[in-house]
C-alpha atoms as a PDB file:
ATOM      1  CA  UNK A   1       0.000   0.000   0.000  1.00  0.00           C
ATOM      2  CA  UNK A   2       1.070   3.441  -0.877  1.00  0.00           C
ATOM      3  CA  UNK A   3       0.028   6.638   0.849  1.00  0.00           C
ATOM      4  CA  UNK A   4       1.326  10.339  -0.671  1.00  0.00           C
ATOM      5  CA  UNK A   5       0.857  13.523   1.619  1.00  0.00           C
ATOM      6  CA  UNK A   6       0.382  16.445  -0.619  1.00  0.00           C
ATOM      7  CA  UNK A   7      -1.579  19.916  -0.768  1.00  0.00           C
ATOM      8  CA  UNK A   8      -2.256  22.323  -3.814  1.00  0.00           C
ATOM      9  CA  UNK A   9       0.301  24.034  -5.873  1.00  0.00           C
ATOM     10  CA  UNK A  10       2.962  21.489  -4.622  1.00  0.00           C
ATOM     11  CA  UNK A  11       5.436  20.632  -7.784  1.00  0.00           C
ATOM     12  CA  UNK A  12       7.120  17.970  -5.746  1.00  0.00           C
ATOM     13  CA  UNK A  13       3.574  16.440  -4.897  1.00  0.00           C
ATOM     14  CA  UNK A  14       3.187  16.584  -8.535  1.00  0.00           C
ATOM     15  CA  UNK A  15       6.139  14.464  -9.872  1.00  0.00           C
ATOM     16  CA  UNK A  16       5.689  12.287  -7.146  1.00  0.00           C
ATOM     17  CA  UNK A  17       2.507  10.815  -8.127  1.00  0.00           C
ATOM     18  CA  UNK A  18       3.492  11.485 -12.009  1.00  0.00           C
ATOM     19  CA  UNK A  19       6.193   8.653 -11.039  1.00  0.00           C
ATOM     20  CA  UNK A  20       3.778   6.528  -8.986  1.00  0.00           C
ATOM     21  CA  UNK A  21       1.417   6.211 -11.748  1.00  0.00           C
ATOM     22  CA  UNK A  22       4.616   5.686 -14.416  1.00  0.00           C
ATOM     23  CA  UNK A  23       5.512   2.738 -12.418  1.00  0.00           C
ATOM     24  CA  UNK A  24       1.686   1.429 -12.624  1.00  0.00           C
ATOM     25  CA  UNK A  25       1.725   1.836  -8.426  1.00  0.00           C
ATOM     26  CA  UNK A  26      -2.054   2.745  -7.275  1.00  0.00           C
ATOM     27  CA  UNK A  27      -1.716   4.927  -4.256  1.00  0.00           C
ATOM     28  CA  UNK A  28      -3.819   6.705  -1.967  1.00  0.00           C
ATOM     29  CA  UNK A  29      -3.840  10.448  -1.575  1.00  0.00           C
ATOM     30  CA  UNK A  30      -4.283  12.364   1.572  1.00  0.00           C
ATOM     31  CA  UNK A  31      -4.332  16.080   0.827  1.00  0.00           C
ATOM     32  CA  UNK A  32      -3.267  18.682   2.993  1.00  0.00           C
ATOM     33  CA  UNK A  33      -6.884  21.037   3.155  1.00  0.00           C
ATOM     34  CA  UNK A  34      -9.127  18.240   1.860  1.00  0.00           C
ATOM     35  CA  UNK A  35     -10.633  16.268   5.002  1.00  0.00           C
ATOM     36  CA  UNK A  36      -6.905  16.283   6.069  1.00  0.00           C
ATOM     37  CA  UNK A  37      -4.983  18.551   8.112  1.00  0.00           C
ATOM     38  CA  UNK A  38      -1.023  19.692   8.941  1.00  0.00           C
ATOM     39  CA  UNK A  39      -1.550  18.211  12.212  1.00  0.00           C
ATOM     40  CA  UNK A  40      -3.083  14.712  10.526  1.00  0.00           C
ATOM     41  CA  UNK A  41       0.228  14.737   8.894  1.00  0.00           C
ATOM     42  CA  UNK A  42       2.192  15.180  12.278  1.00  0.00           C
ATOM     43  CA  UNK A  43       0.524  12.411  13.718  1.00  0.00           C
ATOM     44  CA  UNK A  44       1.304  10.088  11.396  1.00  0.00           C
ATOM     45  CA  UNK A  45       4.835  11.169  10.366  1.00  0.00           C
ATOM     46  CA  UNK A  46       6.316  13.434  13.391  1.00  0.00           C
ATOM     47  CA  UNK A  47       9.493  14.493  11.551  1.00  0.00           C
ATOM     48  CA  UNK A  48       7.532  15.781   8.277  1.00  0.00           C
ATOM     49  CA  UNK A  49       8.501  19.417   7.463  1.00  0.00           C
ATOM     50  CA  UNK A  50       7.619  19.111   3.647  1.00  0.00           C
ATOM     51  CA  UNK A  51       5.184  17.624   1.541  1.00  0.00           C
ATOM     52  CA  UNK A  52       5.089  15.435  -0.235  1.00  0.00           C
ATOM     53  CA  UNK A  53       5.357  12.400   2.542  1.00  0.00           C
ATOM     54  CA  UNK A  54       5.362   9.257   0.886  1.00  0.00           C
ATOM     55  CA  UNK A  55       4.796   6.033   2.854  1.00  0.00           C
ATOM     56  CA  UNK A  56       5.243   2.755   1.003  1.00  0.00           C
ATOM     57  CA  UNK A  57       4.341  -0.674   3.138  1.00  0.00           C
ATOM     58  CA  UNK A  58       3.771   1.090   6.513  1.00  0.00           C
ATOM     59  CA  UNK A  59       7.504   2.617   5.516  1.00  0.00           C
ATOM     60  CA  UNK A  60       7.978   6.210   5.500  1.00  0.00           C
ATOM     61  CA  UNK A  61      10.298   6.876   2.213  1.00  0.00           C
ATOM     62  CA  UNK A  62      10.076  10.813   2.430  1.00  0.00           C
ATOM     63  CA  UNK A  63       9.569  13.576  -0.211  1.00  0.00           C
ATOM     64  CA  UNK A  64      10.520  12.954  -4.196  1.00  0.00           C
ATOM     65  CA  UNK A  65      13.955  12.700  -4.621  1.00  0.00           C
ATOM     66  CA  UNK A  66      13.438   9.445  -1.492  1.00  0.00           C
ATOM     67  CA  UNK A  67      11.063   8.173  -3.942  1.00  0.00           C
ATOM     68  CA  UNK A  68      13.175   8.655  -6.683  1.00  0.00           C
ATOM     69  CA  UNK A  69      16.216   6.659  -4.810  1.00  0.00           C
ATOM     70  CA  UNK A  70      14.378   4.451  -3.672  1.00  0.00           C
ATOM     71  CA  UNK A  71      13.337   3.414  -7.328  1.00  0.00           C
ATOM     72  CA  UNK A  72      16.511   3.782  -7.974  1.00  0.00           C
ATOM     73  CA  UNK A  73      17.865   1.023  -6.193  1.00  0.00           C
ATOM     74  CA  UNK A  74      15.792  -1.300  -7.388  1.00  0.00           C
ATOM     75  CA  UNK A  75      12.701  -1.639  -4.834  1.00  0.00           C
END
């Protein structure tokens, strides 16, 4: 399972899930202002700072360039 944090007029947020759905990976978006809050995003993933969060198998990767290593390098 795949979860993105994002919010409007986020670029990052943008290519994230542009490379999510390049990879054929069906995720689940919980967007900062839409039924979720800053403070939703805390709770889940204390150290966030930026958006987007990206949380693959109950495993917080981080923003884009995470994601992007993380494809990277095989997974």
């Amino acid at each position: 399972m795949v979860i993105i944090w994002s919010k409007d007029t986020c670029g990052y947020c943008d290519m994230a899930k542009r490379l999510l759905a390049q990879k054929g990976i069906i995720f689940e978006e919980k967007k900062i202002g839409y039924g979720y809050t800053k403070e939703d995003l805390l709770n889940e993933i204390p150290n966030a700072r930026t958006v987007p969060q990206i949380i693959i198998d109950g495993k917080v990767i981080g923003g884009y360039n995470e994601l992007n290593n993380y494809f990277n390098k095989g997974n």
